[in-house]
C-alpha atoms as a PDB file:
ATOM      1  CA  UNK A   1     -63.119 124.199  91.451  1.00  0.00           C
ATOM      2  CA  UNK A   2     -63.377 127.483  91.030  1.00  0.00           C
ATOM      3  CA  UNK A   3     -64.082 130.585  93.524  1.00  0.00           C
ATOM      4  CA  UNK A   4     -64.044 134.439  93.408  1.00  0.00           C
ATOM      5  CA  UNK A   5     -64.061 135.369  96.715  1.00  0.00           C
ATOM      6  CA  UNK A   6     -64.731 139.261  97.879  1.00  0.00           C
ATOM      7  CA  UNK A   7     -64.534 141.013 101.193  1.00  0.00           C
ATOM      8  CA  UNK A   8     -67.595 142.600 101.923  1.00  0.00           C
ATOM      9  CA  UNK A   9     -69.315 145.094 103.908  1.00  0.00           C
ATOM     10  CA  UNK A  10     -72.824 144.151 102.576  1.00  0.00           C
ATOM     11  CA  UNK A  11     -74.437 141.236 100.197  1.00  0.00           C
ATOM     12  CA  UNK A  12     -77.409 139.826  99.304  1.00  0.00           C
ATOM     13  CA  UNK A  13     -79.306 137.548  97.159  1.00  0.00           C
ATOM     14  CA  UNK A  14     -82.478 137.688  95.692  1.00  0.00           C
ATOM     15  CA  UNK A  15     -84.677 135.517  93.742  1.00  0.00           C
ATOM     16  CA  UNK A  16     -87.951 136.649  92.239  1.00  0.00           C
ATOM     17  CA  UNK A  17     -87.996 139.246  94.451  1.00  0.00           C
ATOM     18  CA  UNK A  18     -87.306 137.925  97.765  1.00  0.00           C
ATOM     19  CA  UNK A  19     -83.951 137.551  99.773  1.00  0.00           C
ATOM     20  CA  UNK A  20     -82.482 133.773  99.404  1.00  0.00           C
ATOM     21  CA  UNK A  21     -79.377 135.110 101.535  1.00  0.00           C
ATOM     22  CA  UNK A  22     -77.643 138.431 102.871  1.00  0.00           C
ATOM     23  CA  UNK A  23     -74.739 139.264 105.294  1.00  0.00           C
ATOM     24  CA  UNK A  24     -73.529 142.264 106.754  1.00  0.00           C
ATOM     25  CA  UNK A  25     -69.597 141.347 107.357  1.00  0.00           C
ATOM     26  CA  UNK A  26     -67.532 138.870 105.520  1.00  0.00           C
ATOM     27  CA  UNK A  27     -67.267 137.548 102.018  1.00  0.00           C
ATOM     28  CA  UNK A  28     -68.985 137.213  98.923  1.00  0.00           C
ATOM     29  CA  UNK A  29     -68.239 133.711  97.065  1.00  0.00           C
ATOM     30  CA  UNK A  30     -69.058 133.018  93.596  1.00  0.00           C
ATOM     31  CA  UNK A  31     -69.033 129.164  93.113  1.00  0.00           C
ATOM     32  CA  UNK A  32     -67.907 127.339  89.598  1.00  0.00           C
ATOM     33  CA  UNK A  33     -67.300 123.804  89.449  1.00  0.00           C
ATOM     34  CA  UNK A  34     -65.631 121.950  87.022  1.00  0.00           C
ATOM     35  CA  UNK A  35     -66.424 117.964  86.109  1.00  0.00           C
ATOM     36  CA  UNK A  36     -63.286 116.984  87.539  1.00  0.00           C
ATOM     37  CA  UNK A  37     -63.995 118.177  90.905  1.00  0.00           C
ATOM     38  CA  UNK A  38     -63.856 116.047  94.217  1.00  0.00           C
ATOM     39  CA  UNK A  39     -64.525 115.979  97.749  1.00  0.00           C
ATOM     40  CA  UNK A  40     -61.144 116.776  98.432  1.00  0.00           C
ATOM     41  CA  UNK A  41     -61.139 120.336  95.979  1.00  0.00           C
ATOM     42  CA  UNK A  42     -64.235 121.042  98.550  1.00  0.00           C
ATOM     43  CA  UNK A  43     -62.217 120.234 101.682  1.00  0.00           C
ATOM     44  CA  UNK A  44     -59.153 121.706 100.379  1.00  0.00           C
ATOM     45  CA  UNK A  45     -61.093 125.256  99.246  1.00  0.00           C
ATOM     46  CA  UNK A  46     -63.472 125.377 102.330  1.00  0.00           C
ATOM     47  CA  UNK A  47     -59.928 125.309 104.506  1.00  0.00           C
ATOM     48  CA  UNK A  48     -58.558 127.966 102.041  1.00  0.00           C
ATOM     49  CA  UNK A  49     -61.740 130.420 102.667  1.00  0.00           C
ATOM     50  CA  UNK A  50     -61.927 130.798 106.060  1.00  0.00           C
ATOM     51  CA  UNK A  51     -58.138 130.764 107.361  1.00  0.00           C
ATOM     52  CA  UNK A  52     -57.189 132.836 104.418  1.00  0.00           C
ATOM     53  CA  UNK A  53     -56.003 136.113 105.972  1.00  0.00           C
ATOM     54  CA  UNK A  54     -57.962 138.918 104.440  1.00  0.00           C
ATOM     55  CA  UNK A  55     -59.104 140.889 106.983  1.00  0.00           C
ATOM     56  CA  UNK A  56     -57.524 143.529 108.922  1.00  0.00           C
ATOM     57  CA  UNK A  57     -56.102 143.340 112.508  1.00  0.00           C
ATOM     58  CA  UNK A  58     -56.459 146.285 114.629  1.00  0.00           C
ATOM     59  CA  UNK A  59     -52.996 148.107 113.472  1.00  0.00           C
ATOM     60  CA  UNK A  60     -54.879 147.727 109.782  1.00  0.00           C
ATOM     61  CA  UNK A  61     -52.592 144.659 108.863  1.00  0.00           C
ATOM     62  CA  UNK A  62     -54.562 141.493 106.796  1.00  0.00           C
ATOM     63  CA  UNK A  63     -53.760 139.486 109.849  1.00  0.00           C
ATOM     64  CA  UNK A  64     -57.138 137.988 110.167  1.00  0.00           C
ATOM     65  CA  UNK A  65     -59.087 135.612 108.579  1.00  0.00           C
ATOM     66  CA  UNK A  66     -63.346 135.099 108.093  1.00  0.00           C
ATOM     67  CA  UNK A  67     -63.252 133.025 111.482  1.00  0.00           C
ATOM     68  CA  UNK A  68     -61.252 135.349 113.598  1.00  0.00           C
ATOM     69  CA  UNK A  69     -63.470 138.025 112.429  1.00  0.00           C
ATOM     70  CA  UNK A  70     -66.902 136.155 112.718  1.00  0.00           C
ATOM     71  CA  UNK A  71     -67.585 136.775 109.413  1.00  0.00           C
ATOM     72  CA  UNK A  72     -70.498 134.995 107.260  1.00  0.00           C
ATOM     73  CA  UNK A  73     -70.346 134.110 103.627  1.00  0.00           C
ATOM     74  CA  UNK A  74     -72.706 134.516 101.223  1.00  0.00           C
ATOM     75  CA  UNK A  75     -71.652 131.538  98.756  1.00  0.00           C
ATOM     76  CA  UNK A  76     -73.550 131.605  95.387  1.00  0.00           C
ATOM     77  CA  UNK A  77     -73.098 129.294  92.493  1.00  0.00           C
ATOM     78  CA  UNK A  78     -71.928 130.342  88.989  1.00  0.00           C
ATOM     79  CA  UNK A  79     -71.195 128.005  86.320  1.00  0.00           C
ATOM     80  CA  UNK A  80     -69.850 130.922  84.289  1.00  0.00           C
ATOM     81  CA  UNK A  81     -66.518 131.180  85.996  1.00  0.00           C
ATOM     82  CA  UNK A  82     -66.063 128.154  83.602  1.00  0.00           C
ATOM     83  CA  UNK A  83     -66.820 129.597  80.272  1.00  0.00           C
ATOM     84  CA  UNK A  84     -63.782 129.739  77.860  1.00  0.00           C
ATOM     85  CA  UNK A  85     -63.809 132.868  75.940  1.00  0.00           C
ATOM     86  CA  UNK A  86     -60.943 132.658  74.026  1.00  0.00           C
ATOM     87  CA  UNK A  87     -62.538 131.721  70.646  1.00  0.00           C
ATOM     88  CA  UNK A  88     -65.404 132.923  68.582  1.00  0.00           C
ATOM     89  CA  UNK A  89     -67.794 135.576  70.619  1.00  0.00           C
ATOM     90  CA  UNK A  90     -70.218 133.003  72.631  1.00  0.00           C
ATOM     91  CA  UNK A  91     -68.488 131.488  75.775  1.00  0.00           C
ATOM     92  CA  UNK A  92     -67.788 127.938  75.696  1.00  0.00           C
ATOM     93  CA  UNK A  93     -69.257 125.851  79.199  1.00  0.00           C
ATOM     94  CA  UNK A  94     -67.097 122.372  78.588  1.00  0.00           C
ATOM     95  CA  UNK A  95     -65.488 122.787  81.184  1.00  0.00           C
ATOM     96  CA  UNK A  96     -68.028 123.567  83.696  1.00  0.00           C
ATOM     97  CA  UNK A  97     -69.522 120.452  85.820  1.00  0.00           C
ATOM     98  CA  UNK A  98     -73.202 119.222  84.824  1.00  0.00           C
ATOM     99  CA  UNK A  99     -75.868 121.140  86.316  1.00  0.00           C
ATOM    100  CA  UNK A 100     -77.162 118.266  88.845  1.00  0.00           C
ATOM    101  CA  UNK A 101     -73.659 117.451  89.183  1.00  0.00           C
ATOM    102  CA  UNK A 102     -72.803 121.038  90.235  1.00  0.00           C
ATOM    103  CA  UNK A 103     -75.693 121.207  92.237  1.00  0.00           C
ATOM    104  CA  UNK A 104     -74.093 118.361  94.932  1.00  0.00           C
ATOM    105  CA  UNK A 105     -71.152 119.911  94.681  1.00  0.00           C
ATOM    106  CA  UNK A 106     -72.442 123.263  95.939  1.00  0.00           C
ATOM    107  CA  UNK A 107     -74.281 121.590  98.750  1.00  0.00           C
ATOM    108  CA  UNK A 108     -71.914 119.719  99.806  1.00  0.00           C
ATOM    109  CA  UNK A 109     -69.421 122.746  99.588  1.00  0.00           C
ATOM    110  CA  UNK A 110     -71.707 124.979 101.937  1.00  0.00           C
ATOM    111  CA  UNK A 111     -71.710 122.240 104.152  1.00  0.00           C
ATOM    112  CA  UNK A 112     -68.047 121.554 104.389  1.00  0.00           C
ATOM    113  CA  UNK A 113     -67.726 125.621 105.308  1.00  0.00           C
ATOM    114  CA  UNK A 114     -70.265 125.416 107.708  1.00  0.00           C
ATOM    115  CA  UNK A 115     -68.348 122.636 109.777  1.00  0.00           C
ATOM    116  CA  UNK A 116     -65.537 124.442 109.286  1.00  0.00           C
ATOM    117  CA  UNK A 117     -67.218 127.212 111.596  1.00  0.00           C
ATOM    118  CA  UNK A 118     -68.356 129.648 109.043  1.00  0.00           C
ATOM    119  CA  UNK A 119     -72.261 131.129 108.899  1.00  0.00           C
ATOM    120  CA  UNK A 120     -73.224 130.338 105.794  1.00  0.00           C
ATOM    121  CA  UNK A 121     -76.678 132.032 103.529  1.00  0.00           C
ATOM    122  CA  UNK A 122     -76.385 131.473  99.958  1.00  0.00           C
ATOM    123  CA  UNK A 123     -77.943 131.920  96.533  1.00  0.00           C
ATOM    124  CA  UNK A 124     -80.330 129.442  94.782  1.00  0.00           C
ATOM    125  CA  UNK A 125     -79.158 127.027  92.347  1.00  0.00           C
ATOM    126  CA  UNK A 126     -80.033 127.062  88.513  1.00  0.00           C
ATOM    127  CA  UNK A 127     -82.496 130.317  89.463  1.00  0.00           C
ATOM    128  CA  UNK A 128     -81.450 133.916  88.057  1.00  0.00           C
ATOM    129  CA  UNK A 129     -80.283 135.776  90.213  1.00  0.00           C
ATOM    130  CA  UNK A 130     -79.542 139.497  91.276  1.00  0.00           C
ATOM    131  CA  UNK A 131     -76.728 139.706  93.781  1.00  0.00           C
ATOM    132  CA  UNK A 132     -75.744 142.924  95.457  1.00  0.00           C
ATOM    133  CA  UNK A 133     -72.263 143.562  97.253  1.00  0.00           C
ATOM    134  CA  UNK A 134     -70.198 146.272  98.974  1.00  0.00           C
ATOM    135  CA  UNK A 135     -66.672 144.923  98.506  1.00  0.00           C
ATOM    136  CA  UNK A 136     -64.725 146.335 101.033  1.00  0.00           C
ATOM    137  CA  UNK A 137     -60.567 147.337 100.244  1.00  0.00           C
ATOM    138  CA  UNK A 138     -61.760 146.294  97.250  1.00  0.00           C
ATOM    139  CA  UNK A 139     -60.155 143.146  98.208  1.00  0.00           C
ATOM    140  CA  UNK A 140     -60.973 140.289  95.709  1.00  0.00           C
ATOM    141  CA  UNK A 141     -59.270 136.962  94.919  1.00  0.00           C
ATOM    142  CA  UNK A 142     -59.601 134.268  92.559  1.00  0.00           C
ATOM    143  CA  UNK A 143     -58.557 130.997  94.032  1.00  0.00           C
ATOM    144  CA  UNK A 144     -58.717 127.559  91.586  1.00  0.00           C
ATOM    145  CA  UNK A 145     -58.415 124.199  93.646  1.00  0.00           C
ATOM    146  CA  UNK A 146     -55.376 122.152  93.552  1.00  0.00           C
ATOM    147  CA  UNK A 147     -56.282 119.350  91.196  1.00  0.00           C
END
């Protein structure tokens, strides 16, 4: 499992038009999934997201983390963080879960934040997509699941 994650002052997503999800404060996650992915990558990520200490305290430190902020996350799936570009010039998607496959695993990776505490809107599965962000810092990480 796979997740970009960026602070954000601003993000939305929309799908033919009309908003699927938008937040004002908190982070922006981009969601791959790879076919060797279990519950416990989910589990283990959704933990990582919103303790991780990315946001500022009030002497400007990253002290803080989504939760202690009250942050939301916009969460929206992207097989392409799987695509292997290292040979020829068309990305290769091996690596990246089945699309119904993927699909569970989003759901049930949403879910697992929102129990965890965090507001969650997201994007829409296997639609196109335009998502809009204002990363804030910029502060951006990439974070890959244990297994």
């Amino acid at each position: 499992m796979r997740v970009i994650i960026q602070r954000s002052s601003g993000g939305s997503c929309e799908v033919d038009g009309a908003v699927t999800g938008s937040i004002e404060h908190g982070l922006v996650a981009l969601v791959g999934f790879t076919h060797e992915d279990t519950n416990d990558d989910i589990s283990w990520m959704a933990e990582k997201i919103v303790n991780l200490r990315i946001f500022e305290d009030d002497a400007g430190k990253m002290n803080e983390s989504l939760l202690d902020q009250g942050g939301k996350i916009l969460s929206i799936p992207q097989f392409t963080l799987y695509g292997d570009c290292r040979k020829g010039r068309r990305p290769n998607f091996m690596q990246a879960a089945a699309p119904e496959e993927a699909q569970s695993l989003f759901q049930r990776f949403n879910g697992r934040l929102a129990e965890k505490g965090a507001e969650v809107e997201t994007g829409r599965f296997g639609a196109e997509m335009n998502i809009s962000l204002t990363n804030h810092g910029p502060v951006t990480f990439v974070l890959d699941s244990p297994s």
